[in-house]
Protein backbone atom coordinates (compact mmCIF):
# COMPACT_ATOMS: atom_id res chain seq x y z
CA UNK A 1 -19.78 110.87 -2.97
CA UNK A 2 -18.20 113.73 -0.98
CA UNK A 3 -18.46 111.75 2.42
CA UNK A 4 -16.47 108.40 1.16
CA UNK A 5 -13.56 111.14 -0.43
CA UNK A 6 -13.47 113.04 3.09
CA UNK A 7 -12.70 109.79 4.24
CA UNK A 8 -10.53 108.65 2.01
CA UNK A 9 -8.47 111.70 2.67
CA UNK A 10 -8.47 111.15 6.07
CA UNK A 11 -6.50 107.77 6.11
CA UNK A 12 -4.44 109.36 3.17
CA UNK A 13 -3.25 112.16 6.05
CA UNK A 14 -3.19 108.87 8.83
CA UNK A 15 -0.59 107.48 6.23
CA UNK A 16 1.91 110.33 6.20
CA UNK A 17 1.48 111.19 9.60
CA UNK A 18 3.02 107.63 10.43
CA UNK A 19 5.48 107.46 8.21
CA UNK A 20 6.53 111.35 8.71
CA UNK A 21 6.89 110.42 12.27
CA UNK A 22 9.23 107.56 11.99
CA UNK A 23 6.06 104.91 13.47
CA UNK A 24 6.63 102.67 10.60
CA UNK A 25 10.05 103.32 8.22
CA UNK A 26 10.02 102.26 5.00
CA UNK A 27 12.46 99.04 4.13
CA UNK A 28 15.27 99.28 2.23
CA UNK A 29 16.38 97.31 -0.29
CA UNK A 30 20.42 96.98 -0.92
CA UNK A 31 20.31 97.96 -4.60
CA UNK A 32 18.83 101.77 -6.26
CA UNK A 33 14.57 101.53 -6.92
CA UNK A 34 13.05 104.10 -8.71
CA UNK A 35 9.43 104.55 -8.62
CA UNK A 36 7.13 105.36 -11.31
CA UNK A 37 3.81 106.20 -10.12
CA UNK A 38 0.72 108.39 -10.61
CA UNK A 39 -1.92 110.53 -8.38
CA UNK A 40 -4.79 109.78 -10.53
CA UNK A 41 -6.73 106.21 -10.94
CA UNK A 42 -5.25 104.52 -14.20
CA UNK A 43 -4.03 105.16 -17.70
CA UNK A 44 -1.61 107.69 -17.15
CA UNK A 45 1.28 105.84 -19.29
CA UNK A 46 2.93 104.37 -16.01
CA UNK A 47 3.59 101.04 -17.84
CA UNK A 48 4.69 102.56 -21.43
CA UNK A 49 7.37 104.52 -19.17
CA UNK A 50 8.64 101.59 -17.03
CA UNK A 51 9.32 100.05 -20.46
CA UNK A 52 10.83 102.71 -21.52
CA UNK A 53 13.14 103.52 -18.39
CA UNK A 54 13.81 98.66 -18.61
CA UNK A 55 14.95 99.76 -22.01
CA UNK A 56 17.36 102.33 -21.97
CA UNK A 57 18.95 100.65 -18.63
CA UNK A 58 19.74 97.61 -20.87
CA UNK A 59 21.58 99.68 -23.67
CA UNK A 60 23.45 101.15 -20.78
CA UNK A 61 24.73 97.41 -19.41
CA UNK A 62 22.26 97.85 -16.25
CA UNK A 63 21.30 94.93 -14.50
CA UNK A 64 17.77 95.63 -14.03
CA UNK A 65 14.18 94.25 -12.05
CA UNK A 66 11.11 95.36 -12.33
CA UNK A 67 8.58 95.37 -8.95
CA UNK A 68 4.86 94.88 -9.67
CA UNK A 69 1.83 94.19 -7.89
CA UNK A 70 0.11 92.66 -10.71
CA UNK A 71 -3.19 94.53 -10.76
CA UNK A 72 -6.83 92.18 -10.88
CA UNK A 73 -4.37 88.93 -11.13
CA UNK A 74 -5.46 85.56 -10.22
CA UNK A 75 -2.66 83.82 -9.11
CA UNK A 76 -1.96 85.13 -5.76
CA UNK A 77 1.55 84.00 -4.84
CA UNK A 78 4.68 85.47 -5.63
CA UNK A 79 5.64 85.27 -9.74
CA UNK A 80 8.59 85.48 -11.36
CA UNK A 81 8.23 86.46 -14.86
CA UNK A 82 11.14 86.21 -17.34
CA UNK A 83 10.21 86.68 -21.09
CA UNK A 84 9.57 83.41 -23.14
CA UNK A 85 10.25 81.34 -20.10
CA UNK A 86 7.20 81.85 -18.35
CA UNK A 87 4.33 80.22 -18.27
CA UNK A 88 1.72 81.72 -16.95
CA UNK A 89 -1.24 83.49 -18.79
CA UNK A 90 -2.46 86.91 -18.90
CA UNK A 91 -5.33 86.48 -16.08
CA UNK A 92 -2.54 84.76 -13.73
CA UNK A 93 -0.07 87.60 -13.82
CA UNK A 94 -2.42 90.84 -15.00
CA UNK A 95 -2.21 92.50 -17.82
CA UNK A 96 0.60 95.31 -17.15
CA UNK A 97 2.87 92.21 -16.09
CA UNK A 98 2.38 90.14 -18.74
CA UNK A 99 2.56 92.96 -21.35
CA UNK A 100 6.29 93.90 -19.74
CA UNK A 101 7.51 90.48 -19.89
CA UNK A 102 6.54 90.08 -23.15
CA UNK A 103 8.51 93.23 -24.40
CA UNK A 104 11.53 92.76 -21.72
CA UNK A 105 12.61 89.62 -22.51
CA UNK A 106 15.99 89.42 -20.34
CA UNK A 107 14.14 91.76 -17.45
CA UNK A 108 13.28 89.87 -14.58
CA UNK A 109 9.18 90.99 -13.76
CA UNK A 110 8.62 90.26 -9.98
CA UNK A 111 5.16 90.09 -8.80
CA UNK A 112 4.52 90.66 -4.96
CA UNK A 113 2.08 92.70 -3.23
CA UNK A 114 4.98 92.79 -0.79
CA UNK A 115 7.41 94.81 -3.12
CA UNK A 116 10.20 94.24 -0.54
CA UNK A 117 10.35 90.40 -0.52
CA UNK A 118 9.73 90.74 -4.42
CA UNK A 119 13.20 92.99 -4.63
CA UNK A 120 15.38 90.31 -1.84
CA UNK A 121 13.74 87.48 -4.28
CA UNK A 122 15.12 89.40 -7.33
CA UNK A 123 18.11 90.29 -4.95
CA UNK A 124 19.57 87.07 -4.63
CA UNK A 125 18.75 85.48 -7.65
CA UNK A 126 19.52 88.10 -10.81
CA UNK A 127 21.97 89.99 -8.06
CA UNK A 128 19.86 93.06 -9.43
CA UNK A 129 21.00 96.09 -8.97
CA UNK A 130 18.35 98.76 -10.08
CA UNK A 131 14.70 97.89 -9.09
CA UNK A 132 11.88 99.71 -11.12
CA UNK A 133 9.00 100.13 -8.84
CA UNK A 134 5.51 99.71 -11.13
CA UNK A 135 2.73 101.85 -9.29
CA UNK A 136 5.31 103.21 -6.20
CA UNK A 137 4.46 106.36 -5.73
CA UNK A 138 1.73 105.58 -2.41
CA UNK A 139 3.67 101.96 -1.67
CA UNK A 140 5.60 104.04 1.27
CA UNK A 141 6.60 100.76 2.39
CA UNK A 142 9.89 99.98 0.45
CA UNK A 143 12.53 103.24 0.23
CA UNK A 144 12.92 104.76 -2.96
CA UNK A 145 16.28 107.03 -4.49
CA UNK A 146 14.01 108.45 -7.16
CA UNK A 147 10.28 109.59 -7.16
CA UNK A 148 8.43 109.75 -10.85
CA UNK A 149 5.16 110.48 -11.01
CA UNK A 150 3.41 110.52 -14.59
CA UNK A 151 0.76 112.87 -15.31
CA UNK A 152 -2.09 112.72 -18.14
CA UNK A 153 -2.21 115.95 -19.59
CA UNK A 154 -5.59 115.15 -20.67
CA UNK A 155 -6.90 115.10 -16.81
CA UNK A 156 -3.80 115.88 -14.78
CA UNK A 157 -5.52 116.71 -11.63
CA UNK A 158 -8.00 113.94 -11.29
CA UNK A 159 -10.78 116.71 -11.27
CA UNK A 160 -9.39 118.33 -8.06
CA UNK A 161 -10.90 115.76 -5.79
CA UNK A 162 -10.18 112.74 -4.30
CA UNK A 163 -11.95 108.89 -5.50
CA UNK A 164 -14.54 108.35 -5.18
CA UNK A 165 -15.85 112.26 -5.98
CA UNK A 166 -13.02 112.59 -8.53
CA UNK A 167 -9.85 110.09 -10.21
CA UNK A 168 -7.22 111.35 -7.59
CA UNK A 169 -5.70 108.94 -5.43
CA UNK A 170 -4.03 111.57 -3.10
CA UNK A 171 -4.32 115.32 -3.04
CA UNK A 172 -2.31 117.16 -6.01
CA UNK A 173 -0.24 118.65 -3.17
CA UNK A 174 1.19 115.17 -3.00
CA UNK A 175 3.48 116.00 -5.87
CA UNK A 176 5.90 118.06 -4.04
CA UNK A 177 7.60 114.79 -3.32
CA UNK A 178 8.70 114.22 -5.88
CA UNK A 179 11.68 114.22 -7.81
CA UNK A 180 10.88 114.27 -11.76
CA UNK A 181 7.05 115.06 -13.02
CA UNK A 182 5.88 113.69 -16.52
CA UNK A 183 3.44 115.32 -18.53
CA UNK A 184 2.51 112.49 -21.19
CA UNK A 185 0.15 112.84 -23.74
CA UNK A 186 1.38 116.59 -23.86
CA UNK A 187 0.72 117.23 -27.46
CA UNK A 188 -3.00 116.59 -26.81
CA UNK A 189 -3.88 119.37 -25.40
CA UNK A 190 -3.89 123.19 -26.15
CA UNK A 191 -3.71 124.66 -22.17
CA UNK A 192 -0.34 122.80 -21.71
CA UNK A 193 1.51 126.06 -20.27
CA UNK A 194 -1.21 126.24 -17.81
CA UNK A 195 -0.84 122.49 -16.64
CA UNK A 196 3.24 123.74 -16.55
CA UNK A 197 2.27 126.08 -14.31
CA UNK A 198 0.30 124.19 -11.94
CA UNK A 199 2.88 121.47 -11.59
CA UNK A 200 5.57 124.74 -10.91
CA UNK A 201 3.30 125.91 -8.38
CA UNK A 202 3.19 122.26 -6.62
CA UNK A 203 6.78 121.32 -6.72
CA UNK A 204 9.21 123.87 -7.95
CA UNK A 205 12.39 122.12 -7.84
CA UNK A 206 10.81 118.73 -9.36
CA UNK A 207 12.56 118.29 -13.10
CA UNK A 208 9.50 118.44 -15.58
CA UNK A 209 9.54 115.90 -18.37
CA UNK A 210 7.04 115.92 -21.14
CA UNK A 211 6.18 112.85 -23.32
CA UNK A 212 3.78 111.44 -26.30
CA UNK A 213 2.39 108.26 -27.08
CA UNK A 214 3.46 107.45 -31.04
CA UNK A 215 2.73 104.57 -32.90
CA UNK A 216 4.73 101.84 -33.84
CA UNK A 217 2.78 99.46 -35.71
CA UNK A 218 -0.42 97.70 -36.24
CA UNK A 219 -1.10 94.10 -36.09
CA UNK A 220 -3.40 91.44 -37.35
CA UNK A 221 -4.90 89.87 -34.13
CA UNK A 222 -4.77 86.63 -35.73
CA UNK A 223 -1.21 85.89 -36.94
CA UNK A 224 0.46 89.00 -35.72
CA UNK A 225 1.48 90.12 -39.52
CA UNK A 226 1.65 94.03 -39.72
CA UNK A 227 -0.19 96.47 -41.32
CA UNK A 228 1.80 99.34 -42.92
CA UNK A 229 0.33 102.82 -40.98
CA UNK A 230 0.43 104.37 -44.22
CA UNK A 231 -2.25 101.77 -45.46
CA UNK A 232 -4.33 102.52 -42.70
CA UNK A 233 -4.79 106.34 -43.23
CA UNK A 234 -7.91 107.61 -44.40
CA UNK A 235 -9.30 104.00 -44.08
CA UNK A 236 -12.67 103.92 -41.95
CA UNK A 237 -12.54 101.70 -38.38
CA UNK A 238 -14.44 100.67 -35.49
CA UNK A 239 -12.49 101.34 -32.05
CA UNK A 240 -12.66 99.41 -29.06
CA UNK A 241 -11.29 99.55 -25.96
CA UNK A 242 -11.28 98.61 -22.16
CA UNK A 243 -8.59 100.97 -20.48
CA UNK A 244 -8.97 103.99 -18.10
CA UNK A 245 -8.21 106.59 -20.69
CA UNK A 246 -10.09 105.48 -23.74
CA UNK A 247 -9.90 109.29 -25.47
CA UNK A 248 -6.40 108.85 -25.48
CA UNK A 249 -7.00 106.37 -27.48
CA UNK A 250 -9.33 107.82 -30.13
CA UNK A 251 -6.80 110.91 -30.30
CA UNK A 252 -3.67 108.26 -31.10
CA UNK A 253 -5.59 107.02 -34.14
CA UNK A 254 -6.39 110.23 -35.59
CA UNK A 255 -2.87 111.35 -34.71
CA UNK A 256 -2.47 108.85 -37.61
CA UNK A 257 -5.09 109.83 -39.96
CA UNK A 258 -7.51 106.99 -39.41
CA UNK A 259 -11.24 107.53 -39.36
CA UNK A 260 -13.15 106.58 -36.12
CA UNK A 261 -16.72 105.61 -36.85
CA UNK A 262 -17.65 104.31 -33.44
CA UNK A 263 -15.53 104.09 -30.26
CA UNK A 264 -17.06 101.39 -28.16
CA UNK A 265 -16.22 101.44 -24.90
CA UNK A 266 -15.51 98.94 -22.23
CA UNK A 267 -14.59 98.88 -18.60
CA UNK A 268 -10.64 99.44 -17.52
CA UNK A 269 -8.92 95.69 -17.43
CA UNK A 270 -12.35 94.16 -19.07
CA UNK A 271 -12.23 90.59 -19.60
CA UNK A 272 -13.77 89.71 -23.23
CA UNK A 273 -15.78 87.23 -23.98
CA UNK A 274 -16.88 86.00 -27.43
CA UNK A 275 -20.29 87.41 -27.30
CA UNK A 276 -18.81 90.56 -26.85
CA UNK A 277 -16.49 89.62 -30.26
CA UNK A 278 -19.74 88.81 -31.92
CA UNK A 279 -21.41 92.33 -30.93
CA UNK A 280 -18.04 94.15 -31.93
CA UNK A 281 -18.06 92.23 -35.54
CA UNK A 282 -21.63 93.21 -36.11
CA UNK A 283 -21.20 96.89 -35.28
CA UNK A 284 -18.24 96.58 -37.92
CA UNK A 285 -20.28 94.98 -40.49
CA UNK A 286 -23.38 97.55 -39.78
CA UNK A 287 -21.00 100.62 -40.07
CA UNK A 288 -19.29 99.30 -42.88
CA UNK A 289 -15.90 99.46 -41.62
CA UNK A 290 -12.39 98.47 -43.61
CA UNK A 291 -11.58 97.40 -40.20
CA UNK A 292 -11.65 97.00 -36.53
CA UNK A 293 -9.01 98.00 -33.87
CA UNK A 294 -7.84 98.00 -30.17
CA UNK A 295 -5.13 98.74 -28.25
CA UNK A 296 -2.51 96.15 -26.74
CA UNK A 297 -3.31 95.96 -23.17
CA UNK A 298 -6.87 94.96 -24.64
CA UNK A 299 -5.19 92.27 -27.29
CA UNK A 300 -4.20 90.45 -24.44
CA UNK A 301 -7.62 89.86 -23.05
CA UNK A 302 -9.41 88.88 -26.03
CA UNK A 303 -10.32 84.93 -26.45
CA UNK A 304 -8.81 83.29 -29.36
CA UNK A 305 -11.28 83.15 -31.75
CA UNK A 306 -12.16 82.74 -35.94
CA UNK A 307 -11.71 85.21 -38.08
CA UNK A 308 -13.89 87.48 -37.97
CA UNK A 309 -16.23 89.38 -41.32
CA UNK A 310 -14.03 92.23 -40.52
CA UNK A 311 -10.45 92.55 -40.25
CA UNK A 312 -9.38 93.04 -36.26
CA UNK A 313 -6.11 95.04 -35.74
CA UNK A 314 -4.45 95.52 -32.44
CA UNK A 315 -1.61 99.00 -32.10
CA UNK A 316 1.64 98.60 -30.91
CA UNK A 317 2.31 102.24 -29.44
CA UNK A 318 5.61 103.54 -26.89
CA UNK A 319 6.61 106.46 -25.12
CA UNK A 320 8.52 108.84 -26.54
CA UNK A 321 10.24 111.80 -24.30
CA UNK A 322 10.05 114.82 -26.52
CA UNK A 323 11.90 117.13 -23.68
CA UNK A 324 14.00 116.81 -20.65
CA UNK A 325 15.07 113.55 -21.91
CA UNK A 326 18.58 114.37 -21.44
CA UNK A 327 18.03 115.65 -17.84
CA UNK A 328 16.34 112.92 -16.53
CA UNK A 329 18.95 110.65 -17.66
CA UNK A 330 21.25 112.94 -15.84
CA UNK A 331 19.44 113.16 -12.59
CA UNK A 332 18.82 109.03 -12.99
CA UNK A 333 22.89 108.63 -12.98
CA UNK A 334 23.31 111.06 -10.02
CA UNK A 335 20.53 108.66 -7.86
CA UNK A 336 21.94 105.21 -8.91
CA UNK A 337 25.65 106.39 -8.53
């Protein structure tokens, strides 16, 4: 494992060298992009904060795009995602993508593996003029005015090595570029002044931002009708889940009081199938559950299907900034003025 990482950071060093020496510049885009990215492989809370960021730029009268690479999609061309309009499925676009366009409704979603000719696409026909760039922290191909990188407080560091040895996708050293750090998931943990410290020993002048995941509501996979949290509490449930970070998960639905009999676990991005429905109602029925649930990026993969013997509940959940909130909106208006 330790021979593919040394490699691995090899080409990661190969990268900045030729971009640090001006052998390939970065494109520019004539409108402000601010990156949201990561150092570690998956389910940080980089899409919960893009949504966040599409969100608050609305209020604010922003005309705003959102650059994605759609992640494990099948169509392959360009897409151009806006709200109710489209019409393309989850496994066409990928599941971040579709997830965004649901929730943004008036928010242009441009999927390109080329984020550049995504952004002159989005250019010249929304005449955007802030570009949200999903996954941008290593795409040091299109120029950026702002650098986020989100952090899981639950595994900030990847381990301390590099895929495929550990989750890190560059050395933590990387962070010193950039510009705002976010700690999510920072209330589940109890070393979080020690994580605070790390990051200040990184990138000292980088503004620190910390964040939690709270729940909105819970929803009947079958016609969408809500569940009142309060009814939930105490009740007893089967959890499953095919993300990067399924602990995160079990810890959100205790943060609400409900009881966790079984967490099965899939892959990250799995696609279900109804044999795997049928295995998931059995283990409901066996534990005697009130109920089963899953998250929303895994709603979106499952197959319509009958009800099932037990109740299946998907959570809506979003990002809440609990401090530095009104610093980072600061900085934001200093880049994109």
């Amino acid at each position: 494992m330790f021979i593919p990482s040394i490699i691995f950071l090899l080409i990661y060093h190969l990268r900045v060298f030729i971009y640090k020496c001006g052998i390939i510049r970065p494109k520019k885009l004539n409108a402000k992009v601010i990156s949201v990215g990561n150092i570690t492989l998956g389910g940080t809370g980089k899409t919960p904060l893009v949504l966040y960021l599409a969100l608050e730029f609305k209020k604010r009268g922003e005309n705003v795009a959102i650059l994605t690479r759609g992640y494990k999609r099948r169509y392959k061309k360009q897409i151009d995602l806006l709200g109710e309009k489209s019409n393309f499925s989850q496994k066409e676009v990928g599941d971040e993508p579709y997830l965004l366009a649901q929730e943004l409704l008036s928010v242009p979603v441009i999927i390109n593996k080329n984020r550049f000719k995504g952004g002159t696409f989005a250019l010249a026909k929304y005449q955007s003029e802030i570009f949200l760039l999903d996954d941008g922290f290593q795409h040091w191909k299109l120029a950026r005015d702002l650098d986020i990188v989100v952090l899981d407080s639950l595994n900030p560091f990847g381990k301390g090595m590099l895929f495929p040895a550990g989750y890190l996708r560059e050395p933590a050293s990387s962070l010193k570029r950039a510009d705002v750090l976010v700690l999510n998931k920072s209330d589940c943990v109890f070393n979080k002044e020690n994580i605070l410290n790390v990051l200040n020993k990184y990138n000292p002048n980088a503004l620190v931002v910390e964040s939690v995941y709270q729940v909105v509501s819970i929803h009947n996979f079958l016609d969408g009708s809500p569940l009142a949290i309060e009814s939930a509490r105490n009740k007893k449930a089967l959890a499953f889940s095919g993300i990067a970070n399924p602990l995160s998960f079990e810890k959100t639905l205790e943060g609400i009081g409900i009881k966790i009999s079984k967490h099965l676990k899939f892959s990250d991005h799995y696609p279900y199938q109804e044999r795997d429905l049928e295995k998931i109602e059995n283990e409901g029925i066996n534990l005697g559950a009130d109920f089963v649930l899953t998250t929303e990026k895994d709603m979106v993969r499952i197959p319509p299907l009958l009800e099932l013997k037990v109740p299946l509940y998907w959570i809506k959940i979003e990002l809440k900034i609990t401090r530095g909130e009104k610093e980072l909106w600061e900085l934001i208006q200093r880049k994109i003025r």
